[in-house]
C-alpha atoms as a PDB file:
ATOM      1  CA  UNK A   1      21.852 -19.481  29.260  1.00  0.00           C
ATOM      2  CA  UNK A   2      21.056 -15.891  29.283  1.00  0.00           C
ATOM      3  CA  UNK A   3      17.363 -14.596  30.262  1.00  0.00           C
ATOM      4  CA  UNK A   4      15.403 -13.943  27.235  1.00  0.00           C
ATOM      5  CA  UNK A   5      13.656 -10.162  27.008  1.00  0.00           C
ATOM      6  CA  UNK A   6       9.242 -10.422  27.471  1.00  0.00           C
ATOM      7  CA  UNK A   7       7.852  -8.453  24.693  1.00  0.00           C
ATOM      8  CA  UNK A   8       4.516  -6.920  24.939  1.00  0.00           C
ATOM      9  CA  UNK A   9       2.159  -7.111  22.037  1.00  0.00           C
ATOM     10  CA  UNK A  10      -0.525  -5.453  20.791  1.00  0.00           C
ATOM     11  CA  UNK A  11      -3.397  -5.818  18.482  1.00  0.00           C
ATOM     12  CA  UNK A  12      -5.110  -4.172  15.806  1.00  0.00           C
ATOM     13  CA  UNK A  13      -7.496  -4.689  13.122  1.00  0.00           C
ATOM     14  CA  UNK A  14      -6.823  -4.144   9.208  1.00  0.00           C
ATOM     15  CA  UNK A  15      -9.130  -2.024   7.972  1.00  0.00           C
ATOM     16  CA  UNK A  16     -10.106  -3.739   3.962  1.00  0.00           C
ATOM     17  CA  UNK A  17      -9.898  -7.496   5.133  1.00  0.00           C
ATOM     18  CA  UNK A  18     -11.127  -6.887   8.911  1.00  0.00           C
ATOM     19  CA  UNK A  19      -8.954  -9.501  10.229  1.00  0.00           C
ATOM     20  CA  UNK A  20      -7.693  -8.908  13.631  1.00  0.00           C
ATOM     21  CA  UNK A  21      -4.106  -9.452  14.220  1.00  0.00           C
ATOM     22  CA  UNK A  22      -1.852  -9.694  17.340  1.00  0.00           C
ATOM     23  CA  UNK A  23       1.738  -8.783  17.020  1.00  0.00           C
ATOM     24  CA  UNK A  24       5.092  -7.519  18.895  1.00  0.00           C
ATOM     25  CA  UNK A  25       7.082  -4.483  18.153  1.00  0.00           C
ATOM     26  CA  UNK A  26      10.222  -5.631  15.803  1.00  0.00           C
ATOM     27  CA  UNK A  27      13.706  -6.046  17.263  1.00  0.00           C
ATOM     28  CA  UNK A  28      16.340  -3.901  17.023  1.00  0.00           C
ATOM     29  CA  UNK A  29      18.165  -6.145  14.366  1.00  0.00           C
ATOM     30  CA  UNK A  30      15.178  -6.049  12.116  1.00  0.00           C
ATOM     31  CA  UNK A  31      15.086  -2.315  12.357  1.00  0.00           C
ATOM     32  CA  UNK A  32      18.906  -2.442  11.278  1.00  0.00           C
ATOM     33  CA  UNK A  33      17.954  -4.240   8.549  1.00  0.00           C
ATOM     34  CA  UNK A  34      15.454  -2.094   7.468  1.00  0.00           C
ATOM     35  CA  UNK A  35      17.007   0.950   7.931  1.00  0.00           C
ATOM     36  CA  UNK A  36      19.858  -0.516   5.395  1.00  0.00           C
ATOM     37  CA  UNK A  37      17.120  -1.549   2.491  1.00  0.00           C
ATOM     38  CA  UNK A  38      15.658   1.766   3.009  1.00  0.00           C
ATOM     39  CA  UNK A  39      18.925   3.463   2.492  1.00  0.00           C
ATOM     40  CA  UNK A  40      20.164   0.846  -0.518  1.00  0.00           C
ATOM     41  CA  UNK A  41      17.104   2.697  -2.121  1.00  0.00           C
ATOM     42  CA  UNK A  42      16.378  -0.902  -3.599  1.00  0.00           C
ATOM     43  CA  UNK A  43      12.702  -1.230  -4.344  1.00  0.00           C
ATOM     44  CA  UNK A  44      12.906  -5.512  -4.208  1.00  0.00           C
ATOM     45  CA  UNK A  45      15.366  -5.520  -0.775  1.00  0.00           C
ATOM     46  CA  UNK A  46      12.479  -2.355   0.847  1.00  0.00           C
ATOM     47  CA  UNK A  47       9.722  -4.407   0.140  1.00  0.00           C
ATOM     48  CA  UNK A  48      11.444  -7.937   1.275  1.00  0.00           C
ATOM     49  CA  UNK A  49      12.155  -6.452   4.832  1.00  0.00           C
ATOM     50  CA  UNK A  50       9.077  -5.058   5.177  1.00  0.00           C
ATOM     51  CA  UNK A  51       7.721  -8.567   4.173  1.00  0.00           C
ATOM     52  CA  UNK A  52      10.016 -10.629   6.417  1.00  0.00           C
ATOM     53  CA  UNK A  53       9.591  -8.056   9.803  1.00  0.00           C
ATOM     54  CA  UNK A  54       5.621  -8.093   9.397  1.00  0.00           C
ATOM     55  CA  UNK A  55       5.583 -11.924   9.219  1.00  0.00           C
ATOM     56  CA  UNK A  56       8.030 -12.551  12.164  1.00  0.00           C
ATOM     57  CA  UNK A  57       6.363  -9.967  14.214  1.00  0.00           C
ATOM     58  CA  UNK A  58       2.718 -11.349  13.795  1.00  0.00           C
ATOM     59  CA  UNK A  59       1.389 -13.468  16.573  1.00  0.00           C
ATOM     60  CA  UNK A  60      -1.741 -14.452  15.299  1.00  0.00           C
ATOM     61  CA  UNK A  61      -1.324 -17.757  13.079  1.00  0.00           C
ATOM     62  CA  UNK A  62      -2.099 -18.370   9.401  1.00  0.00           C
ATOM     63  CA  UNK A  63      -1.481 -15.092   8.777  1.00  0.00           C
ATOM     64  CA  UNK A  64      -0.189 -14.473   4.958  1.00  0.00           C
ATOM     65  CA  UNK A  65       0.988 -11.307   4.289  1.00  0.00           C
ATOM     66  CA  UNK A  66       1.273 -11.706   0.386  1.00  0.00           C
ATOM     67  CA  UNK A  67      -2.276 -12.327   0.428  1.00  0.00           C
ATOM     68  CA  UNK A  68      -3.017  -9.270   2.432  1.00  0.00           C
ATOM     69  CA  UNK A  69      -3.994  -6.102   0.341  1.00  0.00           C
ATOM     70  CA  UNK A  70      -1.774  -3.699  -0.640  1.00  0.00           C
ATOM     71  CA  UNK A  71      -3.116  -0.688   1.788  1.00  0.00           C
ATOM     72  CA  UNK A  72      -3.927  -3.514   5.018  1.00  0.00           C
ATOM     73  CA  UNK A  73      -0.353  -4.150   4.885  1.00  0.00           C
ATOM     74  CA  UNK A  74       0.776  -0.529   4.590  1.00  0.00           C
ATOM     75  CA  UNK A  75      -1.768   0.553   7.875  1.00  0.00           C
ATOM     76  CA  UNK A  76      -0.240  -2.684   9.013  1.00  0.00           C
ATOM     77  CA  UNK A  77       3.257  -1.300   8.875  1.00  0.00           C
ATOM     78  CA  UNK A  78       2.801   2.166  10.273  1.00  0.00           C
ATOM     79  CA  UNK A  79       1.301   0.545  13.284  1.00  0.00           C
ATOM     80  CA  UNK A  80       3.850  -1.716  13.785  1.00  0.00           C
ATOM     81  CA  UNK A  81       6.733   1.068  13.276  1.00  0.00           C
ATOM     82  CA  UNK A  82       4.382   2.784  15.822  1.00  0.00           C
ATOM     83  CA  UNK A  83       4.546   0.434  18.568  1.00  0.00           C
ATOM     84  CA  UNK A  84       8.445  -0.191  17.638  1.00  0.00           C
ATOM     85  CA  UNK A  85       9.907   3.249  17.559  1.00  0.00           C
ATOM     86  CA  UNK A  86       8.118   6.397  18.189  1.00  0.00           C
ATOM     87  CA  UNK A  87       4.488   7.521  16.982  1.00  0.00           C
ATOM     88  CA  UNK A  88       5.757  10.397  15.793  1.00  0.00           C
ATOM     89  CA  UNK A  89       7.518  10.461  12.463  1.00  0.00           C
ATOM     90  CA  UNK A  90       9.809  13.587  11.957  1.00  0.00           C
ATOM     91  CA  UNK A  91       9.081  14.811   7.631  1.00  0.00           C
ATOM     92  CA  UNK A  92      10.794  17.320   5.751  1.00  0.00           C
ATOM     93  CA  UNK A  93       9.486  19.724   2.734  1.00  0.00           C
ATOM     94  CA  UNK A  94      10.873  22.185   0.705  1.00  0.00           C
ATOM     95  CA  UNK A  95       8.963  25.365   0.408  1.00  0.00           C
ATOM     96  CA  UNK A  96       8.647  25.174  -3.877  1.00  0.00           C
ATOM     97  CA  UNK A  97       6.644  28.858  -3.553  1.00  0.00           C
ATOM     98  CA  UNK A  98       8.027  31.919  -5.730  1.00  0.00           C
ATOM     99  CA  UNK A  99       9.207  34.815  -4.272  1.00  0.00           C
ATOM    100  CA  UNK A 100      10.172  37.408  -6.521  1.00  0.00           C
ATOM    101  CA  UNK A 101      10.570  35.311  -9.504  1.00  0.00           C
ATOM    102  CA  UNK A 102      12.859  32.777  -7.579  1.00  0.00           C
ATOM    103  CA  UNK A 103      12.293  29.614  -5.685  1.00  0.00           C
ATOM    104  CA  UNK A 104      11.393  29.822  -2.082  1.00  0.00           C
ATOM    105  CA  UNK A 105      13.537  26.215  -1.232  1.00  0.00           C
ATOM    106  CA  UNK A 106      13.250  26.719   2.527  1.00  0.00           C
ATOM    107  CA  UNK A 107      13.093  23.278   4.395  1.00  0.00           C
ATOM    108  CA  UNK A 108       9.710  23.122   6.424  1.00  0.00           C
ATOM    109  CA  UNK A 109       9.521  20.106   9.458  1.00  0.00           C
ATOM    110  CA  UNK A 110       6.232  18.524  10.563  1.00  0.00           C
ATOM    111  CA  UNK A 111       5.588  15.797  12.437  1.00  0.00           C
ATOM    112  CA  UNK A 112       2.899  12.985  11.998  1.00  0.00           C
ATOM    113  CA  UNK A 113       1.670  10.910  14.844  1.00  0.00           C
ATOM    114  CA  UNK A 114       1.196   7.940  12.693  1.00  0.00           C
ATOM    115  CA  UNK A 115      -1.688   6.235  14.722  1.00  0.00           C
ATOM    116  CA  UNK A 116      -3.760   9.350  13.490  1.00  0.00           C
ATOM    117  CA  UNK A 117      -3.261   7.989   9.937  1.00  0.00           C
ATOM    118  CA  UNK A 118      -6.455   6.368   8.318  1.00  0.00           C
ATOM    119  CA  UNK A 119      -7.407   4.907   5.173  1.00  0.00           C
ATOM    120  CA  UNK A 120      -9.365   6.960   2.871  1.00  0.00           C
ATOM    121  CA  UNK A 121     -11.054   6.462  -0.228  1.00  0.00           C
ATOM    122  CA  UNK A 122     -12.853   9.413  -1.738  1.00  0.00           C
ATOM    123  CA  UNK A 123     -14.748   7.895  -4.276  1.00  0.00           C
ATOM    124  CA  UNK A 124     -15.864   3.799  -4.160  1.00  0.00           C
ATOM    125  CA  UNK A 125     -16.083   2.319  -7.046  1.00  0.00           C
ATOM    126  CA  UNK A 126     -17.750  -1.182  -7.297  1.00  0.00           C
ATOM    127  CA  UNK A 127     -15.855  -4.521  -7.533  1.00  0.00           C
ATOM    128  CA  UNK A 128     -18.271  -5.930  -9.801  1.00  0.00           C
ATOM    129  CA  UNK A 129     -17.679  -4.999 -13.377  1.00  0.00           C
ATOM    130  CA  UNK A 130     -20.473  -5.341 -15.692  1.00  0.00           C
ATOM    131  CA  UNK A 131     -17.928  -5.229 -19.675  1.00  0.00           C
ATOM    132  CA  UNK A 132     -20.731  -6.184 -21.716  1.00  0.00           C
ATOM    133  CA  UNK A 133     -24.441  -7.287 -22.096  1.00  0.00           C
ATOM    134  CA  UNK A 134     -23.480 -10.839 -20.779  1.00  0.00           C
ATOM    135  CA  UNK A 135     -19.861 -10.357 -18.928  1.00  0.00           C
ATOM    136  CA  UNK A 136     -18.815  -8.955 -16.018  1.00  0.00           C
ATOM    137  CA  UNK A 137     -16.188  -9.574 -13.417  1.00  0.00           C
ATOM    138  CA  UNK A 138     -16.136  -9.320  -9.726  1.00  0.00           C
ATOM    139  CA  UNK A 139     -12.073  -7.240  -7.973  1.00  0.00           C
ATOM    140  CA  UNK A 140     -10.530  -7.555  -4.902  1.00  0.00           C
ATOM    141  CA  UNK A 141      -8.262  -5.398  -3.670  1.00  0.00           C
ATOM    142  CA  UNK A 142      -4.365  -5.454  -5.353  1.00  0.00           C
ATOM    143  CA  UNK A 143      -2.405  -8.050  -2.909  1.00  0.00           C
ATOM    144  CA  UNK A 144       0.931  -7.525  -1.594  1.00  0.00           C
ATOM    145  CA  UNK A 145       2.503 -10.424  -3.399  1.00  0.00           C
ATOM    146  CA  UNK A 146       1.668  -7.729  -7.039  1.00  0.00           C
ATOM    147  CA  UNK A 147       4.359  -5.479  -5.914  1.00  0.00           C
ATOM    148  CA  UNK A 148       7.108  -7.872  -5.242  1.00  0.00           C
ATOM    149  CA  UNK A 149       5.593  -9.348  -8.615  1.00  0.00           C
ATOM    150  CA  UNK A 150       5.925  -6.025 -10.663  1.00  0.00           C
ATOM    151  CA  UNK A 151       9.404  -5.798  -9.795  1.00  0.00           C
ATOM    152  CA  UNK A 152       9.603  -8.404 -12.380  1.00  0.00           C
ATOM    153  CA  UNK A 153       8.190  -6.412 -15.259  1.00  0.00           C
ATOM    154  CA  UNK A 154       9.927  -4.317 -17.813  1.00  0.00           C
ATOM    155  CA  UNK A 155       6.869  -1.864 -18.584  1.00  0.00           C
ATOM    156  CA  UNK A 156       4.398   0.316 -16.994  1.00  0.00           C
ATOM    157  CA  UNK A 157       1.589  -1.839 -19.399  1.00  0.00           C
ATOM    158  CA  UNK A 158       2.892  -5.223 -18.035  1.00  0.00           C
ATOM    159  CA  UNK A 159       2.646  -4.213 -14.607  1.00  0.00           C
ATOM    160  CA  UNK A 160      -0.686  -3.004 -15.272  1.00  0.00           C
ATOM    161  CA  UNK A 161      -2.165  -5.273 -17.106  1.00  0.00           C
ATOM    162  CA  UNK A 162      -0.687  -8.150 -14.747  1.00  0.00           C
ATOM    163  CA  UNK A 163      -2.164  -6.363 -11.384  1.00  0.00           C
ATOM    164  CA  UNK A 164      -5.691  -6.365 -13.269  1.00  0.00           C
ATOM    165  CA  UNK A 165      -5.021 -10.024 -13.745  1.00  0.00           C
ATOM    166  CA  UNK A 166      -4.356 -11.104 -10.859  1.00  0.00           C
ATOM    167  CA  UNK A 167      -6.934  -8.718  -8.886  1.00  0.00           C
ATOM    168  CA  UNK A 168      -9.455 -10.588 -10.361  1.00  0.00           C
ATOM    169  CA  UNK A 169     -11.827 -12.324  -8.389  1.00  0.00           C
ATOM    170  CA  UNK A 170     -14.007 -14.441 -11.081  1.00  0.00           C
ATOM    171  CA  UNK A 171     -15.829 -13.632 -14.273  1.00  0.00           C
ATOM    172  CA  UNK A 172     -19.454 -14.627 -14.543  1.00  0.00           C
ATOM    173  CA  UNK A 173     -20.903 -14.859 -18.222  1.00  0.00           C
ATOM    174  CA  UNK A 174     -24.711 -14.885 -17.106  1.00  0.00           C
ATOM    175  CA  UNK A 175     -24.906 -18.287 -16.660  1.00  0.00           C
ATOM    176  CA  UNK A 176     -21.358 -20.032 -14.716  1.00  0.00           C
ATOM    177  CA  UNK A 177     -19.088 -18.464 -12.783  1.00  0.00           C
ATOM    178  CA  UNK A 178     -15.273 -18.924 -13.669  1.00  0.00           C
ATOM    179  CA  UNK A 179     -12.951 -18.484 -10.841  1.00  0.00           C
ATOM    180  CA  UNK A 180      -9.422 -17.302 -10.980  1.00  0.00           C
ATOM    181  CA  UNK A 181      -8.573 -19.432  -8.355  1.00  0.00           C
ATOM    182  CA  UNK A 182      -9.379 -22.190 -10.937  1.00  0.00           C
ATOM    183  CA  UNK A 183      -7.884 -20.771 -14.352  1.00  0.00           C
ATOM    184  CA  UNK A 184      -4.628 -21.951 -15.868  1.00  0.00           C
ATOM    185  CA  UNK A 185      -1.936 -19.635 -15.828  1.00  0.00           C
ATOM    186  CA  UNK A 186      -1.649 -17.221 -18.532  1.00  0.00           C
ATOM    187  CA  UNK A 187      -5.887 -17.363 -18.678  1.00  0.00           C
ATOM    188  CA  UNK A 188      -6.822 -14.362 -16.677  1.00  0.00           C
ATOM    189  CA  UNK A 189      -4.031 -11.842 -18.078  1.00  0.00           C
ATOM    190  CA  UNK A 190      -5.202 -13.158 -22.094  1.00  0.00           C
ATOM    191  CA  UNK A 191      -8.538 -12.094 -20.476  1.00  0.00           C
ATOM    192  CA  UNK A 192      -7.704  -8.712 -19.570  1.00  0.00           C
ATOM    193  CA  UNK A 193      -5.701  -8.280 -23.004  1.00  0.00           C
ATOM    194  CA  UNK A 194      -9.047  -9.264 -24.824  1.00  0.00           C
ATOM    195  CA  UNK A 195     -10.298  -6.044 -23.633  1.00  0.00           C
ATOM    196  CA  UNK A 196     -11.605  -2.902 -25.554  1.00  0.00           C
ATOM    197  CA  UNK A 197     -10.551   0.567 -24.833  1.00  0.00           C
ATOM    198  CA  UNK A 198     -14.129   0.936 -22.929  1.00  0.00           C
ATOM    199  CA  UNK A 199     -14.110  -2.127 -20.974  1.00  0.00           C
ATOM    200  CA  UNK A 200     -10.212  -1.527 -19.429  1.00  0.00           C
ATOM    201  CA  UNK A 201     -11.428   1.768 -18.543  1.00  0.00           C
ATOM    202  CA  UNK A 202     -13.967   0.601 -16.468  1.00  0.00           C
ATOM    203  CA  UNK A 203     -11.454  -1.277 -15.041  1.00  0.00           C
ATOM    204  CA  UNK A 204      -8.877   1.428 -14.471  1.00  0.00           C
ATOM    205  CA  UNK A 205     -11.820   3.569 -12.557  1.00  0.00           C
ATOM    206  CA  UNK A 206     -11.817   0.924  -9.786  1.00  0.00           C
ATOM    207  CA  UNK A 207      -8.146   0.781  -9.577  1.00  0.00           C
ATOM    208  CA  UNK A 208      -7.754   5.022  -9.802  1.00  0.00           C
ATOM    209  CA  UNK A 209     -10.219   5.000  -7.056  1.00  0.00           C
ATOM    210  CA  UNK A 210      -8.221   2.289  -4.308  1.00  0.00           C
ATOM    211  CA  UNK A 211      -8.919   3.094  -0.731  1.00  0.00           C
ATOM    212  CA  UNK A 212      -5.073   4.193   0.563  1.00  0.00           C
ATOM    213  CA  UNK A 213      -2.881   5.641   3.426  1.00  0.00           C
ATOM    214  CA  UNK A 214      -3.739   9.903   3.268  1.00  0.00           C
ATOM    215  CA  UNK A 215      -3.170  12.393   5.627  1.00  0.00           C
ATOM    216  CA  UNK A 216      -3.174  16.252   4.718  1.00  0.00           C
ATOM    217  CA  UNK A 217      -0.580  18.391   6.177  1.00  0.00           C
ATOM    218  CA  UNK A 218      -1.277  22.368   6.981  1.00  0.00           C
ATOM    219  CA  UNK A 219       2.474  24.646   7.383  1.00  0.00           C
ATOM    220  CA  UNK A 220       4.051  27.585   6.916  1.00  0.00           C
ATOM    221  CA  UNK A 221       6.329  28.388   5.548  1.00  0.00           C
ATOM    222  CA  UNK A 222       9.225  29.997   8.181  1.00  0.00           C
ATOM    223  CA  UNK A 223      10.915  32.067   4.954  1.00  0.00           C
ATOM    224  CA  UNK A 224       8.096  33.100   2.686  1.00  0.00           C
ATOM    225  CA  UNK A 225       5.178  32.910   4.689  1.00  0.00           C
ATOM    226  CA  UNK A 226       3.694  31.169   2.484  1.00  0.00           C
ATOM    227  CA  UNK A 227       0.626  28.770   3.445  1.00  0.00           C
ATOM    228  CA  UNK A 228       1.334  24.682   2.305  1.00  0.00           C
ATOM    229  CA  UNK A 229      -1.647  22.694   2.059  1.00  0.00           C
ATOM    230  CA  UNK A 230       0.447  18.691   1.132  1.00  0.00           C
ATOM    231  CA  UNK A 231      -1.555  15.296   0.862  1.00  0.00           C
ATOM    232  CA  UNK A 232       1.333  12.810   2.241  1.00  0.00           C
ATOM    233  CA  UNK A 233       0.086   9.298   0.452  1.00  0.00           C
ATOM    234  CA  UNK A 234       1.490   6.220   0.783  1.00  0.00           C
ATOM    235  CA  UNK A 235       3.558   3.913   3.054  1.00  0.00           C
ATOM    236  CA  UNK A 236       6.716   5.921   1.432  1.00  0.00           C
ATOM    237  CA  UNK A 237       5.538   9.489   3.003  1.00  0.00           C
ATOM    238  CA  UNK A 238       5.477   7.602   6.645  1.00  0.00           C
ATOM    239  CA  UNK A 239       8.347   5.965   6.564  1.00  0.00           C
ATOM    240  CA  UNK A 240      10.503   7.930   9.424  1.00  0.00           C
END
């Protein structure tokens, strides 16, 4: 039998749930594997190997990355890919300044060191929702499983309307709590659809306001001169 490779790990702690996880850098078939999703351009097979490489490369037990948030899972990632690959991540722009009424297009490089990415969130809005004189509702933070989950929908509404569903923590009618982790199916989304224009807005302030993944990029540009000020958001923009 051949001599197995020792992996080091590393740890690190998600920065919305807190919890501290130990992990190893992936292997080089799950980067293969990756690297092929990324490049089917398939939004279901991306988000599957990201899935499947974060749960085989975490250490720590009774870990669920479904039930992780959205942007823990993301800073999750970029760590990972850190410790995997290279810290550095090698991005590409094109120069969109005018220059004499035509289109710069020059191609500007930068490179992000992505354990210098944070989460940011510019403007907290509360979890706890108050819709009426006697109703409000307590969010949590959009979970991973909602974007494997709005791959299913046909509509921008129904994957709206479905995260706000599901992000929902428990209702509380001045008197008895009702949890979602207690409703029948179908109960929390009729919920949300029983909403006025002003009450869903209330809603959509928390969810325009989510912490995420930001870091702001200074060039110039090599052609034009011209000064670039880009906010690169997202797990997408750190990719590499």
């Amino acid at each position: 039998m051949l001599p197995k490779l020792d992996a080091p790990t590393y740890r690190i702690e998600l920065p919305l749930s807190k919890i501290k996880i130990e992990f190893r850098p992936f292997y080089v078939k799950e980067q293969r594997n990756l690297l092929m999703a990324v490049e089917s351009g398939d939004s279901e097979t991306i988000q599957k190997n990201v899935r499947d490489i974060l749960t085989n490369c975490t250490i720590t037990p009774n870990v669920n990355i479904d039930s992780l948030p959205i942007v823990d899972v993301e800073y999750y990632f970029i760590n990972l890919r850190a410790r995997s690959v290279s810290e550095i991540v090698e991005t590409r722009y094109r120069c969109n300044n005018e220059v004499d009424g035509k289109v710069c297009g020059n191609i500007m490089e930068k490179d992000i060191n992505l354990t210098d990415i944070k989460v940011t969130q510019e403007n907290p809005v509360s979890p706890e929702i108050q819709l009426d004189d006697k109703i409000s509702i307590k969010l949590k933070y959009p979970e991973f499983s909602i974007v494997q989950d709005s791959l299913n929908y046909e509509t921008v509404n129904e994957v709206t309307f479905n995260m706000v569903a599901q992000s929902i923590e428990y209702i509380y009618d001045g008197e008895q709590f009702y949890y979602a982790s207690e409703a029948q199916p179908g109960e929390m989304l009729a919920f949300v659809e029983g909403m006025n224009q002003e009450q869903f807005g209330k809603i959509e302030e928390f969810f325009n306001n989510l912490p995420k993944l930001k870091e702001v990029l200074e060039m110039d540009c090599s052609k034009c001169g011209y000064h670039h000020t880009i906010e690169a958001e997202g797990l997408e923009s750190f990719f590499g």
